[in-house]
PDB file of N, CA and C in Angstrom:
ATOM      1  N   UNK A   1     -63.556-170.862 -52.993  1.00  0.00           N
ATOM      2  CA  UNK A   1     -62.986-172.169 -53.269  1.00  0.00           C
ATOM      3  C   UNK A   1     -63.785-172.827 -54.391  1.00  0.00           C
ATOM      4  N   UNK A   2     -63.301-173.296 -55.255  1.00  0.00           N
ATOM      5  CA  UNK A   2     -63.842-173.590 -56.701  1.00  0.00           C
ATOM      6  C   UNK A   2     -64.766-175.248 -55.873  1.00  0.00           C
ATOM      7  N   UNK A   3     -65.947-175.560 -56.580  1.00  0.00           N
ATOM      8  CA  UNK A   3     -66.228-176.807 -56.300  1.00  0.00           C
ATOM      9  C   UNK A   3     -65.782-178.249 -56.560  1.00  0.00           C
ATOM     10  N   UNK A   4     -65.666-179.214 -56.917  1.00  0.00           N
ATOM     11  CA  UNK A   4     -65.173-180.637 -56.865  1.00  0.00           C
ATOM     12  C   UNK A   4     -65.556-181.059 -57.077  1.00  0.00           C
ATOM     13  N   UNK A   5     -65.762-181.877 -58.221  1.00  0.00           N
ATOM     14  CA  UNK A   5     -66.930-183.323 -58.877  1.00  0.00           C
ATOM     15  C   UNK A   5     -66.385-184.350 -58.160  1.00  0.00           C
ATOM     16  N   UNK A   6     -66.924-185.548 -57.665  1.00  0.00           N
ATOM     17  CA  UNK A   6     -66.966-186.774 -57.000  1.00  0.00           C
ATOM     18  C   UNK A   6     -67.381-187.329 -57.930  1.00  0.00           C
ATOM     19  N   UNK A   7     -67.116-188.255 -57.867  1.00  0.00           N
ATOM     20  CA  UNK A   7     -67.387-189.476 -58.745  1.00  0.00           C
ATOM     21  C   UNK A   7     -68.103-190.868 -58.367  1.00  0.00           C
ATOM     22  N   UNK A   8     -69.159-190.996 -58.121  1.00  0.00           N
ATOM     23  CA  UNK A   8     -69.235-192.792 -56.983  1.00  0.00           C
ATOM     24  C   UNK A   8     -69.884-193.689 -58.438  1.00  0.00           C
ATOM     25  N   UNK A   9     -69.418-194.526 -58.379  1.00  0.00           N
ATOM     26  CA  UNK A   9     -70.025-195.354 -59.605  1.00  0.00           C
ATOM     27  C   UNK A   9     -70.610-196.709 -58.579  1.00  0.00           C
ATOM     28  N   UNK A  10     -72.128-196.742 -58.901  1.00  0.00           N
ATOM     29  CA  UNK A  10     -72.739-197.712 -58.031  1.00  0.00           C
ATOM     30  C   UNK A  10     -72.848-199.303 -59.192  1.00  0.00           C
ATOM     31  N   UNK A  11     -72.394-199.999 -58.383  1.00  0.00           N
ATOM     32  CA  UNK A  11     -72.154-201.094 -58.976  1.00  0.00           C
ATOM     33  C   UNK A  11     -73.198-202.518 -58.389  1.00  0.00           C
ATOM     34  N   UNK A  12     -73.965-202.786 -58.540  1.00  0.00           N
ATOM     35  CA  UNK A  12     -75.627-203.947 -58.015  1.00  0.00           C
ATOM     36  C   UNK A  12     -76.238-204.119 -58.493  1.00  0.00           C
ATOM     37  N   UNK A  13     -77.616-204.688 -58.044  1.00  0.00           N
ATOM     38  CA  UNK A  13     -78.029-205.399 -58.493  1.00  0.00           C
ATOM     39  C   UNK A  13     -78.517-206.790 -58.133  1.00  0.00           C
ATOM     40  N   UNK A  14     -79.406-207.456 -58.296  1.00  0.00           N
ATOM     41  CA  UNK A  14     -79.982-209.058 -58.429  1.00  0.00           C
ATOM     42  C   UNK A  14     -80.143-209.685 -59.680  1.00  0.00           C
ATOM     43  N   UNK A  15     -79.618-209.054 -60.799  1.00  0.00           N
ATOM     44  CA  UNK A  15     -79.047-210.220 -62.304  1.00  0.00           C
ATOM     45  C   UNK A  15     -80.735-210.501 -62.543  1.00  0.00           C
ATOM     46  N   UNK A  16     -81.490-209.454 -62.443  1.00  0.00           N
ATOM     47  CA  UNK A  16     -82.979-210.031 -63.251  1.00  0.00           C
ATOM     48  C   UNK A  16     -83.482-209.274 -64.036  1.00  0.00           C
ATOM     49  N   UNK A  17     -82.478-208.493 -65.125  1.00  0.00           N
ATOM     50  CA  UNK A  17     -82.473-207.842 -66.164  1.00  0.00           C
ATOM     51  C   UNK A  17     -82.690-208.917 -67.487  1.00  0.00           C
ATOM     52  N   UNK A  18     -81.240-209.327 -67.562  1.00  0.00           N
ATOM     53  CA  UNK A  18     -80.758-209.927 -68.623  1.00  0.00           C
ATOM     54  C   UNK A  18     -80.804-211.357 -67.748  1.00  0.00           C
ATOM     55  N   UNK A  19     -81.695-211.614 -67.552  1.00  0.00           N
ATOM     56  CA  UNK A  19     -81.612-212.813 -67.087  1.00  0.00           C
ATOM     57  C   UNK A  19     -81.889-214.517 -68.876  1.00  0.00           C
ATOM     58  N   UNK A  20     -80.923-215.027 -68.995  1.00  0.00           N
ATOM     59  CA  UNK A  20     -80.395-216.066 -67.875  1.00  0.00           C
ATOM     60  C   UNK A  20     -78.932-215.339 -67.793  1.00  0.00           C
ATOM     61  N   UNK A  21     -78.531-214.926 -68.942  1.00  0.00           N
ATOM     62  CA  UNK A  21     -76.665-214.385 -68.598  1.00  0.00           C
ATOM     63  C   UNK A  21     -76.810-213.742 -67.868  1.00  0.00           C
ATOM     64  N   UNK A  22     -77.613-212.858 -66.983  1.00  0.00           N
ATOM     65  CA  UNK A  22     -76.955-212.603 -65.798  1.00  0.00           C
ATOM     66  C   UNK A  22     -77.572-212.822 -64.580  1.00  0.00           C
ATOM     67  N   UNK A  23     -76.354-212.809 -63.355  1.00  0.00           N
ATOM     68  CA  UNK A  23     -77.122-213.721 -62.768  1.00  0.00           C
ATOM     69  C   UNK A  23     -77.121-212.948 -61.103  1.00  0.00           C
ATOM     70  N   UNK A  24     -77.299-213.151 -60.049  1.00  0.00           N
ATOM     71  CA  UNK A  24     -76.903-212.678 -58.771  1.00  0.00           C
ATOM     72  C   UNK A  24     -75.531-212.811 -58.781  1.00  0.00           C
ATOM     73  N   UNK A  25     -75.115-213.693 -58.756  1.00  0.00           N
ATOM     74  CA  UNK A  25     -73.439-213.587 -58.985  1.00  0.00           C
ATOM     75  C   UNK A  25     -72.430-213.569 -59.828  1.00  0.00           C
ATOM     76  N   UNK A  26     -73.024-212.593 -61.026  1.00  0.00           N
ATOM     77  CA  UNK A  26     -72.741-212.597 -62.156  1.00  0.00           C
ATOM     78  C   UNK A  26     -73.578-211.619 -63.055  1.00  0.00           C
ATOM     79  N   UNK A  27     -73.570-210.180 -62.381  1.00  0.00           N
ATOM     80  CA  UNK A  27     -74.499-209.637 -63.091  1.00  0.00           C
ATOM     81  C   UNK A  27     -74.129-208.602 -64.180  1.00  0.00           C
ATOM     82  N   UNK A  28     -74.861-208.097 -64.863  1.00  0.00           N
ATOM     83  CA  UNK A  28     -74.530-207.480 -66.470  1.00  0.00           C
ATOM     84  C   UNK A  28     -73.087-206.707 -66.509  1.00  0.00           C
ATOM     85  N   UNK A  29     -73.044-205.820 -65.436  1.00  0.00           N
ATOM     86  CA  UNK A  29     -71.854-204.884 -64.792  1.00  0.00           C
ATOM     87  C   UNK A  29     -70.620-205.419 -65.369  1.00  0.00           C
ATOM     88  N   UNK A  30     -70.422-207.150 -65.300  1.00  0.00           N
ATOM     89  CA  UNK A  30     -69.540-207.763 -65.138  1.00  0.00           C
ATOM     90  C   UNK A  30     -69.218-208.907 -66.241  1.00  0.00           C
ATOM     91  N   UNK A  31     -70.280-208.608 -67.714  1.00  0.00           N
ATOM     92  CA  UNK A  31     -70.519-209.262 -68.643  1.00  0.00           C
ATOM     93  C   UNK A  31     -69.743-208.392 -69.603  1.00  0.00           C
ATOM     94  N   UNK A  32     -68.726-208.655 -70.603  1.00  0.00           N
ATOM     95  CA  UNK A  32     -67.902-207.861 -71.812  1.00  0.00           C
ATOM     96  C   UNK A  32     -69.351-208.084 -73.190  1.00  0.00           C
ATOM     97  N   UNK A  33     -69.834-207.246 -73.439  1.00  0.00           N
ATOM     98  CA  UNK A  33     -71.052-207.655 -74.297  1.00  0.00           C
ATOM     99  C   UNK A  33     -70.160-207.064 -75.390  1.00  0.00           C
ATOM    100  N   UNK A  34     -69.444-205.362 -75.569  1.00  0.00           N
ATOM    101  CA  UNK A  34     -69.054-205.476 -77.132  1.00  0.00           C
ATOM    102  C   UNK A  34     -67.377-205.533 -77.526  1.00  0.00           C
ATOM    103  N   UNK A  35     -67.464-206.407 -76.256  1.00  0.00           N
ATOM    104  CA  UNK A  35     -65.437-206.802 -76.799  1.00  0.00           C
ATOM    105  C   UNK A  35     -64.601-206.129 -76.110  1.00  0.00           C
ATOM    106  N   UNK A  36     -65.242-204.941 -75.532  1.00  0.00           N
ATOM    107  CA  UNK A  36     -63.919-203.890 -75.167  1.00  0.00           C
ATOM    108  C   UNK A  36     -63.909-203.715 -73.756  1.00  0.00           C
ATOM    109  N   UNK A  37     -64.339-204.744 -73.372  1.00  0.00           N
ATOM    110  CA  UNK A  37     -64.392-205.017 -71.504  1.00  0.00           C
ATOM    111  C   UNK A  37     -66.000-204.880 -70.647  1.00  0.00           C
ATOM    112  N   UNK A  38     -66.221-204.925 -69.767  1.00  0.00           N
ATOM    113  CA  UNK A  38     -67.215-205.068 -68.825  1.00  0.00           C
ATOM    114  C   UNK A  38     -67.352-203.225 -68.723  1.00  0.00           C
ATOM    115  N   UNK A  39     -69.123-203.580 -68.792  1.00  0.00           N
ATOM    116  CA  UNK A  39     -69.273-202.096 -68.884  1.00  0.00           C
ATOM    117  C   UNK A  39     -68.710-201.700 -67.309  1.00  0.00           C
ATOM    118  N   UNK A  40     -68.473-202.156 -66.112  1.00  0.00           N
ATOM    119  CA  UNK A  40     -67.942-201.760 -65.023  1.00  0.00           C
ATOM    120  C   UNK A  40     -66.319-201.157 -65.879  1.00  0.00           C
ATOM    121  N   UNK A  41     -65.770-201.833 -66.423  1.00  0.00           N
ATOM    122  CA  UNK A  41     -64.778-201.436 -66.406  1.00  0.00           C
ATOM    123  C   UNK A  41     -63.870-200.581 -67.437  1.00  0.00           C
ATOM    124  N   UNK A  42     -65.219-200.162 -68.274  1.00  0.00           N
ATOM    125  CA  UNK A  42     -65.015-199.363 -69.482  1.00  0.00           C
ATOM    126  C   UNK A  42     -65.328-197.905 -68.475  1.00  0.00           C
ATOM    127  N   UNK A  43     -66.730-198.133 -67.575  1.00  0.00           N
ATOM    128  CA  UNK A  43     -66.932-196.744 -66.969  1.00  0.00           C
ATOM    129  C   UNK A  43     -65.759-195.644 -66.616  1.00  0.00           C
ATOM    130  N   UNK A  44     -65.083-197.054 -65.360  1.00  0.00           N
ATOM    131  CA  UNK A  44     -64.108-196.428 -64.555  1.00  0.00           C
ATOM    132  C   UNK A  44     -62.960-196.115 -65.490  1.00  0.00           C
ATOM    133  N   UNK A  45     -62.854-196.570 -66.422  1.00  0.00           N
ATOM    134  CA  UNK A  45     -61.708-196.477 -67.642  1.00  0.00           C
ATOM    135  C   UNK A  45     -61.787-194.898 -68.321  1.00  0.00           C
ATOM    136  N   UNK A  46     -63.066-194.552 -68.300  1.00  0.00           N
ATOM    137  CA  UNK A  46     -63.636-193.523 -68.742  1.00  0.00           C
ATOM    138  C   UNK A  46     -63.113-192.750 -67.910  1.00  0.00           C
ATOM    139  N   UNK A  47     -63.430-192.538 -66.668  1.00  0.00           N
ATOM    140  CA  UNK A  47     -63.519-192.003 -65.651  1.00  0.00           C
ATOM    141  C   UNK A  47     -61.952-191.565 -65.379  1.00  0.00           C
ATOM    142  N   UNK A  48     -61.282-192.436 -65.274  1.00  0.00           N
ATOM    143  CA  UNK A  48     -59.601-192.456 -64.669  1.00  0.00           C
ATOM    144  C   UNK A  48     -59.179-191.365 -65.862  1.00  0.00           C
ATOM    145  N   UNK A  49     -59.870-191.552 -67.194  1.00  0.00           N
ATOM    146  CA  UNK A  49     -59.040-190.965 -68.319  1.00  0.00           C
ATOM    147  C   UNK A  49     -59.001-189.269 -67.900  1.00  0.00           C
ATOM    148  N   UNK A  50     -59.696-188.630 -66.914  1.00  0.00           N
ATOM    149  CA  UNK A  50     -60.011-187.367 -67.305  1.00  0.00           C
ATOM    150  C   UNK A  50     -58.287-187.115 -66.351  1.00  0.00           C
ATOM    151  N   UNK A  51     -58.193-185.526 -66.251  1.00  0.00           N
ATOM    152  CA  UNK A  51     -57.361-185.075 -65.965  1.00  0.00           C
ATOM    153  C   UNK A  51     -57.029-185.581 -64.370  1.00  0.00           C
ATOM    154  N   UNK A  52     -55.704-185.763 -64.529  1.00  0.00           N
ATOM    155  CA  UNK A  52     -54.901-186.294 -62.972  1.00  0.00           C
ATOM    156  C   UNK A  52     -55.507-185.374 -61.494  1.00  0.00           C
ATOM    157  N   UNK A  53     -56.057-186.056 -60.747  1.00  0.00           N
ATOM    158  CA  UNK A  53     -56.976-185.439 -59.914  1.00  0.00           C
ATOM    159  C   UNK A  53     -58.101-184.836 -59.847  1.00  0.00           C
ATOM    160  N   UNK A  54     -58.394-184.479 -61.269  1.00  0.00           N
ATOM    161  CA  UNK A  54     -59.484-184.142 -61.307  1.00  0.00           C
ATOM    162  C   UNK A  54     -60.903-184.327 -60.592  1.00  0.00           C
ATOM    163  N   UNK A  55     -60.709-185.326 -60.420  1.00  0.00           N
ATOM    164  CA  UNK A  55     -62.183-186.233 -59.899  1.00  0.00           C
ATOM    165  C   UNK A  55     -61.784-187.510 -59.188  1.00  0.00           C
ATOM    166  N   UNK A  56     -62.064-187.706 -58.046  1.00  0.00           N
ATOM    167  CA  UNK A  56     -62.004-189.434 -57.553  1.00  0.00           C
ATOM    168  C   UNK A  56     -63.201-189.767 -57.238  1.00  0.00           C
ATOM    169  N   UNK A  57     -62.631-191.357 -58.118  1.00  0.00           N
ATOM    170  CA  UNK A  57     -63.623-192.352 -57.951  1.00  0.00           C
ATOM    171  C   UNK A  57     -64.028-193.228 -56.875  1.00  0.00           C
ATOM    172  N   UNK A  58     -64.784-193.416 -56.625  1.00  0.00           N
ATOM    173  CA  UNK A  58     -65.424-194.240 -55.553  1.00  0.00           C
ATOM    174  C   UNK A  58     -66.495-195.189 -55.734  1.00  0.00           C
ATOM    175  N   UNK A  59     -66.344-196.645 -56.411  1.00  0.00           N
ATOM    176  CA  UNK A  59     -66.895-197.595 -56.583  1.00  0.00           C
ATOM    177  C   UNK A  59     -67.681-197.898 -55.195  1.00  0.00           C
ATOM    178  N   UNK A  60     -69.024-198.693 -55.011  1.00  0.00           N
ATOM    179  CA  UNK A  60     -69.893-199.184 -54.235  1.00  0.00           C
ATOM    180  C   UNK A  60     -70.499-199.790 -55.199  1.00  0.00           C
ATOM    181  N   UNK A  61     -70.433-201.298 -54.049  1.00  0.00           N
ATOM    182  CA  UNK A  61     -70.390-202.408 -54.814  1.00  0.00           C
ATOM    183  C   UNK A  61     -70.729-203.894 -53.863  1.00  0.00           C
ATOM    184  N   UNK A  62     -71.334-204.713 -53.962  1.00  0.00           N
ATOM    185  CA  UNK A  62     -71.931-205.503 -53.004  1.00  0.00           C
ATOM    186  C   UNK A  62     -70.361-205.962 -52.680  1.00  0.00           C
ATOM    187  N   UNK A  63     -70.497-206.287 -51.371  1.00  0.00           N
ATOM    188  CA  UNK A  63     -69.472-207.375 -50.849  1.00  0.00           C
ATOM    189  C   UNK A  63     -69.183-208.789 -51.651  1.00  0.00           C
ATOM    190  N   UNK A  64     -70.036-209.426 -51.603  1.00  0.00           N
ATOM    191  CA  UNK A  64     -70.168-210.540 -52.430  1.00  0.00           C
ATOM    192  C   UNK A  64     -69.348-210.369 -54.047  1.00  0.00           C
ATOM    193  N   UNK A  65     -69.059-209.111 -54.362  1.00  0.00           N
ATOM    194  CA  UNK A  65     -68.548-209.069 -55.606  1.00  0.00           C
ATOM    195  C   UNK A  65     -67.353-208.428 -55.145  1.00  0.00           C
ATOM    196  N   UNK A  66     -66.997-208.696 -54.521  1.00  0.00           N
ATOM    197  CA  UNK A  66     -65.239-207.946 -54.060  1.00  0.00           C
ATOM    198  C   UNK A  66     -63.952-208.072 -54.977  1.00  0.00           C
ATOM    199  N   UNK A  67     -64.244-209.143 -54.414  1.00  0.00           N
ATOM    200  CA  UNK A  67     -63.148-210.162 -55.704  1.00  0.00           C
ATOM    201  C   UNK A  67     -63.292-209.579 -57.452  1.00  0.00           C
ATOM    202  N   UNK A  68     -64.422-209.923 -57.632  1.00  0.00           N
ATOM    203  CA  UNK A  68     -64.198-209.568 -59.349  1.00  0.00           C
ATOM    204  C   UNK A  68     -64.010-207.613 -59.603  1.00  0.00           C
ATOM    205  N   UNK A  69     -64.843-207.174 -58.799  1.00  0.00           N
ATOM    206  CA  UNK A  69     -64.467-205.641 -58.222  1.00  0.00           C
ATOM    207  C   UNK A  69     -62.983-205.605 -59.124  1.00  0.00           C
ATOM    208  N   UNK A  70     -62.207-205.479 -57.833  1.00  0.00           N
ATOM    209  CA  UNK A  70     -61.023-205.893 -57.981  1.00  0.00           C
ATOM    210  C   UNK A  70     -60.021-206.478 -59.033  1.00  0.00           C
ATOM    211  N   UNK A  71     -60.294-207.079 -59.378  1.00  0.00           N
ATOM    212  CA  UNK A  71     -60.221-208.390 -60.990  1.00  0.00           C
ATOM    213  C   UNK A  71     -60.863-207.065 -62.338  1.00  0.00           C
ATOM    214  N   UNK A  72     -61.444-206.481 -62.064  1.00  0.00           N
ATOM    215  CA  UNK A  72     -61.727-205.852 -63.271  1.00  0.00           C
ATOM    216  C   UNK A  72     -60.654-204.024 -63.558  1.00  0.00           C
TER     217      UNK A  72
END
């Protein structure tokens, strides 16, 4: 049986990188720095692009960020 890439893209953090823009509830993941979306959502963009089934993704990601999760 051939093997299977998984994919989990971990998404956290406490925003004391780039601190002041980012923040605990608002951290870099979720900042568009060169125009072409939130590096969260360029990843998974990346990610979705490869071949249909190829790989599933599986975001983990604080609770507290559900909502924008989602939103992105």
């Amino acid at each position: 049986m051939p093997q299977r890439i998984v994919s989990f893209v971990m998404s956290g953090g406490v925003g004391s990188r780039l601190w002041p823009l980012s923040r605990e509830d608002n951290p870099k993941q979720f900042h568009d720095f060169s125009g072409a979306g939130s590096m969260l959502a360029r990843t998974l963009r990346r990610l979705a692009a490869r071949p249909q089934g190829e790989t599933p993704i599986f975001l983990i990601a604080a609770e507290r960020h559900a909502e924008r999760v989602h939103a992105d």
